[in-house]
N, C-alpha and C. Protein backbone atom coordinates (compact mmCIF):
# COMPACT_ATOMS: atom_id res chain seq x y z
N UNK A 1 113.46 130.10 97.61
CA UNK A 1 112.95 130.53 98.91
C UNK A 1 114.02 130.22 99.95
N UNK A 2 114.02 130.94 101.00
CA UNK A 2 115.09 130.89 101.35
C UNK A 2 114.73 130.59 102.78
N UNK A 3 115.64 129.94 103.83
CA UNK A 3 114.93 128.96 105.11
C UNK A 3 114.13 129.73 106.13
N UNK A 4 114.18 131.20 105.81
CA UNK A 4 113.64 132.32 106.90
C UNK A 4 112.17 132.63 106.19
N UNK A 5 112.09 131.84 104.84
CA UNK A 5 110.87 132.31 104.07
C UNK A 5 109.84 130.94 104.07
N UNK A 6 110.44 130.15 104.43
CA UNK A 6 109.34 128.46 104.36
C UNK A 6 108.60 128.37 105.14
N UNK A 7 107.59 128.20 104.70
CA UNK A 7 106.37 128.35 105.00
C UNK A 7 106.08 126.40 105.69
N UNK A 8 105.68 127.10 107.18
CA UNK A 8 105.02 125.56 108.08
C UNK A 8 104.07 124.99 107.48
N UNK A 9 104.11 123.57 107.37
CA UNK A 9 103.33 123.00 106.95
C UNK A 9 102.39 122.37 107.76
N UNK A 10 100.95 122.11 107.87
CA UNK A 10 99.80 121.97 108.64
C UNK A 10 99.99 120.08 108.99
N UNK A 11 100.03 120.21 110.00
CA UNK A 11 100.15 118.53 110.86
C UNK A 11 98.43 118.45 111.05
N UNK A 12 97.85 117.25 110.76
CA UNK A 12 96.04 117.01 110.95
C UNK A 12 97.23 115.67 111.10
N UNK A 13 95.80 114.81 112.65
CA UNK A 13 95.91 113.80 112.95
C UNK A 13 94.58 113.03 112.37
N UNK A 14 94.51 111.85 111.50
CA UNK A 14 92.97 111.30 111.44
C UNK A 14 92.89 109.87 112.38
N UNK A 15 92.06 109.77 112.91
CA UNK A 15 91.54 108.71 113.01
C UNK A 15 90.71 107.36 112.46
N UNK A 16 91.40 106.87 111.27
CA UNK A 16 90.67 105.70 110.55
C UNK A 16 90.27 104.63 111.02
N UNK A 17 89.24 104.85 112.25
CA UNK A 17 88.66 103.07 112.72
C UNK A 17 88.27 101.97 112.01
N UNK A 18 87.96 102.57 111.42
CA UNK A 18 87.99 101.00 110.10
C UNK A 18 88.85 100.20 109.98
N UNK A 19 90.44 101.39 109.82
CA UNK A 19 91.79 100.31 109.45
C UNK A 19 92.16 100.75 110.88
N UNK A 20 91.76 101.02 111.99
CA UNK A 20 92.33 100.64 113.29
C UNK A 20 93.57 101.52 113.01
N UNK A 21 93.66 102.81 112.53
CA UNK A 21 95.06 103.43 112.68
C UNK A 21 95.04 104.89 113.04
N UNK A 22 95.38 105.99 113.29
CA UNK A 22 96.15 106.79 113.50
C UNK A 22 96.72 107.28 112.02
N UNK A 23 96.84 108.46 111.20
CA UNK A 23 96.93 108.59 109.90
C UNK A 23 97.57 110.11 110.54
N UNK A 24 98.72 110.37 110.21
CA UNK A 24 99.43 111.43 109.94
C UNK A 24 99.68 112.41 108.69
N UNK A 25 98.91 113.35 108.51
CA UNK A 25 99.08 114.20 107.61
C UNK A 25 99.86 115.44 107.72
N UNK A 26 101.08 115.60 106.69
CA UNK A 26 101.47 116.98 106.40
C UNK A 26 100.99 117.71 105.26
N UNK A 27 100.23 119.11 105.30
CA UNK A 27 99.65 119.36 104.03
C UNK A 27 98.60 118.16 103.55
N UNK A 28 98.71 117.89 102.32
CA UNK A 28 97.97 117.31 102.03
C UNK A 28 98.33 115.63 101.46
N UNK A 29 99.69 115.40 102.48
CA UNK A 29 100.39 114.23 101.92
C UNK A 29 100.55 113.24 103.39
N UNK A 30 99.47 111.95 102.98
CA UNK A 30 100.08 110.91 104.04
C UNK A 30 101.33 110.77 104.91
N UNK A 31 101.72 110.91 105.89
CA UNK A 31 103.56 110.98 106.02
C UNK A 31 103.79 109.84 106.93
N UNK A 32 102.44 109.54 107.64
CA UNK A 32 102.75 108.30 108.73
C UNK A 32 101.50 107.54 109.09
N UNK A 33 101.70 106.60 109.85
CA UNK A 33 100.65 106.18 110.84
C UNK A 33 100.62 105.38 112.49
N UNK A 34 99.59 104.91 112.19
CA UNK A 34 100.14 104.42 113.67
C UNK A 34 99.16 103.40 114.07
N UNK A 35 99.17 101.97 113.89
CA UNK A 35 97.92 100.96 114.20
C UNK A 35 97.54 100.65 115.60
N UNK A 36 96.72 100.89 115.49
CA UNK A 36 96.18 100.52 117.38
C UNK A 36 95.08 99.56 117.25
N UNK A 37 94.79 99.02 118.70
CA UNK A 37 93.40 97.77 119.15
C UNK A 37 92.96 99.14 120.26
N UNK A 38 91.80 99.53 120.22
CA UNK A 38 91.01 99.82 121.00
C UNK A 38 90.61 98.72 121.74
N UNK A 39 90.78 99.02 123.71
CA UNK A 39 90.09 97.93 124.25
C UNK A 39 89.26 98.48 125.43
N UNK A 40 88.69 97.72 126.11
CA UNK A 40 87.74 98.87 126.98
C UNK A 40 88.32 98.81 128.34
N UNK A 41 88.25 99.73 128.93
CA UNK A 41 87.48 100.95 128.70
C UNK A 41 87.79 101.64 127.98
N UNK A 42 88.56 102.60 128.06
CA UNK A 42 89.37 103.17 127.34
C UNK A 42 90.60 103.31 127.00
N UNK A 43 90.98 102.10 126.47
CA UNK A 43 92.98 101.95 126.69
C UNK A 43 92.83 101.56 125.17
N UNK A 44 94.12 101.96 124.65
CA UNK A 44 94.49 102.14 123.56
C UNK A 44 95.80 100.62 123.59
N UNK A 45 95.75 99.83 122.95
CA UNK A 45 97.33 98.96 122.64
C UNK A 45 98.03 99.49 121.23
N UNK A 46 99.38 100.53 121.53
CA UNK A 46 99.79 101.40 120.06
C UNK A 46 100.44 100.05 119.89
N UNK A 47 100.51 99.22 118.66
CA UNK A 47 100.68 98.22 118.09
C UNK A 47 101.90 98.62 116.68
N UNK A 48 102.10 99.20 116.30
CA UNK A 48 102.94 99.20 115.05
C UNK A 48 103.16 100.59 114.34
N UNK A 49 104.01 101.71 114.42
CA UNK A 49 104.04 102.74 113.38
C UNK A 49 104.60 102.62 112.20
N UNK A 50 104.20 103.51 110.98
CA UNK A 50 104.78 103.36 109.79
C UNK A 50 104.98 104.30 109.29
N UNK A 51 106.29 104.51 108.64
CA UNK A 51 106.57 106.56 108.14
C UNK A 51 106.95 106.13 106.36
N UNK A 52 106.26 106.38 105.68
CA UNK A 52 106.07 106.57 104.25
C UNK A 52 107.67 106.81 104.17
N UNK A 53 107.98 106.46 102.86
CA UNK A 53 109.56 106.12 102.80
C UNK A 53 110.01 107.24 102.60
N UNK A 54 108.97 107.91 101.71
CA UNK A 54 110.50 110.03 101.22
C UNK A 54 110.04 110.51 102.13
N UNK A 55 109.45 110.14 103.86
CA UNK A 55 109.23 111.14 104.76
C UNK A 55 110.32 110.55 105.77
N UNK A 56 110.74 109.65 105.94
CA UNK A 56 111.54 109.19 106.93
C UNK A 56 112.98 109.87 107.14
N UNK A 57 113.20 110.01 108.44
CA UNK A 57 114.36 110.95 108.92
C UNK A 57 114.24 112.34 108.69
N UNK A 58 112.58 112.62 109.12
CA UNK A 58 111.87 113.96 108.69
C UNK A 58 111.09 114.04 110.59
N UNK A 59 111.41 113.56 111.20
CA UNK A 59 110.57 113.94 112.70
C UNK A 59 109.23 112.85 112.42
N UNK A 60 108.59 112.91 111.28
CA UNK A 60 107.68 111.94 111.52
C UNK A 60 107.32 111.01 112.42
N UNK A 61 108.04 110.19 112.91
CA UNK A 61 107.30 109.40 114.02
C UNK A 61 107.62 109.58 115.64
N UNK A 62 107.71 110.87 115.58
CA UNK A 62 107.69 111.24 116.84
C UNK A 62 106.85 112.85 116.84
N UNK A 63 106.33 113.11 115.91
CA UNK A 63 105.55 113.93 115.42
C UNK A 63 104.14 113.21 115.92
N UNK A 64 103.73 111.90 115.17
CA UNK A 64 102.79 111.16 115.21
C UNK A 64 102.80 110.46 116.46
N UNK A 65 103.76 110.60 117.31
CA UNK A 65 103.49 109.70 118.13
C UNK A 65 102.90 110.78 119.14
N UNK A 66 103.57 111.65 118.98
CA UNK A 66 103.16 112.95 119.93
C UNK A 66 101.62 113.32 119.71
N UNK A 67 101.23 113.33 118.60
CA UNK A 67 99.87 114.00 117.95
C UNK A 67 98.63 112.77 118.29
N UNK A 68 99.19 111.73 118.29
CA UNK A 68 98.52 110.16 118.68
C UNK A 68 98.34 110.42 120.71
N UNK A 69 99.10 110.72 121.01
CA UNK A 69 99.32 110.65 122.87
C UNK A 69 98.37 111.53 123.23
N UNK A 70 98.50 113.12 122.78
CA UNK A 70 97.80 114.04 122.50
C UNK A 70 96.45 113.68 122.58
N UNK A 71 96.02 113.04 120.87
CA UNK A 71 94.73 113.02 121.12
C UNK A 71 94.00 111.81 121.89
N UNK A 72 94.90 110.80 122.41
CA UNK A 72 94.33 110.08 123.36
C UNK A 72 94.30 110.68 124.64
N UNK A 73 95.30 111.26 125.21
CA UNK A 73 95.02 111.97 127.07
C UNK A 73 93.36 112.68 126.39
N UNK A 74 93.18 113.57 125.20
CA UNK A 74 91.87 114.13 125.05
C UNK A 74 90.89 113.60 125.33
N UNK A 75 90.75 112.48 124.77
CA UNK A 75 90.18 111.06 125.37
C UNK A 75 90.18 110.75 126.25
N UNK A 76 90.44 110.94 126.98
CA UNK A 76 90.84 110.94 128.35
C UNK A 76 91.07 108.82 128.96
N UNK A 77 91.92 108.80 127.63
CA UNK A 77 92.11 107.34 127.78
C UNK A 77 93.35 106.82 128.11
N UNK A 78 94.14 105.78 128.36
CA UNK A 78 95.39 105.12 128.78
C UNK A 78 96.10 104.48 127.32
N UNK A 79 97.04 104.15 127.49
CA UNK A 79 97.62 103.75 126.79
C UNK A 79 98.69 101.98 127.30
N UNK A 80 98.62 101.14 126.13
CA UNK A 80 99.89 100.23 126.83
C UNK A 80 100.54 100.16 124.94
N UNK A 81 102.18 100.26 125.45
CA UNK A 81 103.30 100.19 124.26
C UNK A 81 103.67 99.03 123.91
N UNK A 82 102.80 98.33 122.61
CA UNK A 82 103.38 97.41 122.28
C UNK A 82 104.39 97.96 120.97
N UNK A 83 104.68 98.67 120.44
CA UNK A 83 105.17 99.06 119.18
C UNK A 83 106.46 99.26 119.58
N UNK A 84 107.54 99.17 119.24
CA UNK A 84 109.02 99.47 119.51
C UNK A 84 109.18 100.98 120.28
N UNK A 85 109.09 101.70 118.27
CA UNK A 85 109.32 103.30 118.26
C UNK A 85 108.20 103.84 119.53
N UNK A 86 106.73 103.35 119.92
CA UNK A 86 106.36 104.11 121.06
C UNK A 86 106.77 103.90 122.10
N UNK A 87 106.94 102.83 122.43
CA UNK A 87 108.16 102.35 123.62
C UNK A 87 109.24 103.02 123.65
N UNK A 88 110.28 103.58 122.95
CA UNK A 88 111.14 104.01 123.24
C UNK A 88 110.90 105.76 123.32
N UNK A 89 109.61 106.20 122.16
CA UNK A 89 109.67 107.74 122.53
C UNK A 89 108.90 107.60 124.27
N UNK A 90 108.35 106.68 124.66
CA UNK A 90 107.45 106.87 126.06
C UNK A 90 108.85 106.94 127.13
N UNK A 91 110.24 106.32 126.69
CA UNK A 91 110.96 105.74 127.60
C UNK A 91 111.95 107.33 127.90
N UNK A 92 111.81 108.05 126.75
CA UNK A 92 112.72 108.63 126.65
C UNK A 92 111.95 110.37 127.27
N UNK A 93 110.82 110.23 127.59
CA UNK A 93 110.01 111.89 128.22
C UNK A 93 108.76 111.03 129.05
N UNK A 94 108.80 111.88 130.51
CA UNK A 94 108.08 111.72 131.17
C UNK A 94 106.41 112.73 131.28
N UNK A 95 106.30 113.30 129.68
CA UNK A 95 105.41 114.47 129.52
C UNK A 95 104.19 113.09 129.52
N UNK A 96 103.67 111.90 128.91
CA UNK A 96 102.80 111.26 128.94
C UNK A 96 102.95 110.09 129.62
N UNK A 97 103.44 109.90 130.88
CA UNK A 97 103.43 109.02 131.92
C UNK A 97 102.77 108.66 132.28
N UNK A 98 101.14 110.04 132.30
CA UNK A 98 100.21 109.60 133.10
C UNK A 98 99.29 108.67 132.20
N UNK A 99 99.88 108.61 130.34
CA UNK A 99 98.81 107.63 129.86
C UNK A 99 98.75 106.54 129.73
N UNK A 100 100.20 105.97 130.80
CA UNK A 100 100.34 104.50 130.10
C UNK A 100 99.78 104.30 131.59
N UNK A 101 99.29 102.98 131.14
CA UNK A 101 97.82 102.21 131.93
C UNK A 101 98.63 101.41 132.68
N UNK A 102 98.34 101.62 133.96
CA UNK A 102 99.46 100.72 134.94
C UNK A 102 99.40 99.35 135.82
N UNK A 103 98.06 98.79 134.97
CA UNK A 103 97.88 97.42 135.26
C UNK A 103 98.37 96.52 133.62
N UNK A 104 98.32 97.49 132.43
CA UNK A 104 98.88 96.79 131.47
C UNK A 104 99.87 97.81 130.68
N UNK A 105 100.75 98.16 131.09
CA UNK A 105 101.45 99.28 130.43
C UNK A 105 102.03 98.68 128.74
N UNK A 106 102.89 97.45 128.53
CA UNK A 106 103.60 97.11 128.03
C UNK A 106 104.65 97.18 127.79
N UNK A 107 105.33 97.88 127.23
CA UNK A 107 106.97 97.52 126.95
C UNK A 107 107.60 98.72 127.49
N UNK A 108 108.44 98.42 128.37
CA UNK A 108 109.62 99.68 129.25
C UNK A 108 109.95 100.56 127.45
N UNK A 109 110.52 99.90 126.97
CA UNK A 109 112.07 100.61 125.98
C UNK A 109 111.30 100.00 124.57
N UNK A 110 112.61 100.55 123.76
CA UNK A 110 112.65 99.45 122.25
C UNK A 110 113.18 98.23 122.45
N UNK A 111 114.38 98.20 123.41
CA UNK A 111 114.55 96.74 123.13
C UNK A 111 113.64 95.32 123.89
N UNK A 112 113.15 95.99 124.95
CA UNK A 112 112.21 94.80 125.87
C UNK A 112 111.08 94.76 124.60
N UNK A 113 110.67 95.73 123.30
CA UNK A 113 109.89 95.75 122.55
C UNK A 113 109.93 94.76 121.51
N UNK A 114 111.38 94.66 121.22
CA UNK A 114 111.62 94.61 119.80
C UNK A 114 112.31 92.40 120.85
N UNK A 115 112.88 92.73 121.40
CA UNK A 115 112.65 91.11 122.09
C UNK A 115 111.77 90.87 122.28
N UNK A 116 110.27 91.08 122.38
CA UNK A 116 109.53 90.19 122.46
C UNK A 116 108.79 89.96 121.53
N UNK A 117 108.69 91.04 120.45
CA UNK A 117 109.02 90.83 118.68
C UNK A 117 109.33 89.19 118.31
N UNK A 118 110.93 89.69 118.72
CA UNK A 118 111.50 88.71 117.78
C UNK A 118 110.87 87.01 118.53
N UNK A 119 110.63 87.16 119.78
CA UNK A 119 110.36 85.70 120.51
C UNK A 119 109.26 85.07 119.70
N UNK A 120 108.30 86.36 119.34
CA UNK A 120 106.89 85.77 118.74
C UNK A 120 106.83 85.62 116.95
N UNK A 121 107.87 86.30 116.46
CA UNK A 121 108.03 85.73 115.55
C UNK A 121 107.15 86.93 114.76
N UNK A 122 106.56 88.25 115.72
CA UNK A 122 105.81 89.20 114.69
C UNK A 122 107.16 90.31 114.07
């Protein structure tokens, strides 16, 4: 098949509250996720992403992070970045500005992310 003949593959976002995550599907294959704390009212803390290993350096987590932002503004909820990778895709486009919550946003970048990581020892 040839690259003018490949056929798109279907992105579904799930929501698993049970395991508190964000579940990225391509087709019919896990490719990512994304752990969050729901807190109230409606603010989201994105806490940790994870991209399945033969999907990585495939768009995946900026796929998911996009499809995660998405269906939270639907929600019509806020967001604060504790996770590195969302910290730095939030740092880098001003398209979801309006979801980070501006009495607790969390982390500017990756690295104010990933330093306060390493301080706590997670």
């Amino acid at each position: 098949m040839s690259g003018a003949e490949e056929v798109a593959v279907t992105e579904r976002l799930i929501d698993t509250t049970d395991e508190g995550r964000f579940e990225l599907y391509r087709g019919d294959d896990l490719v990512g996720w994304l752990y969050y704390t729901r807190l109230r009212p409606n603010r989201y803390a994105l806490r940790h992403t994870e991209v399945e290993s033969n999907h990585q350096h495939q768009g995946v987590g900026s796929a998911l992070a996009r499809n995660v932002l998405d269906e939270i503004r639907s929600r019509e909820g806020t967001v604060t970045a504790i996770c590195p990778f969302v910290a730095d895709y939030l740092s880098r486009t001003t398209a979801y500005a309006d979801l980070v919550d501006p009495r607790h946003p969390g982390y500017s970048d990756r690295a104010a992310a990933e330093a306060a990581r390493a301080k706590t020892g997670g």
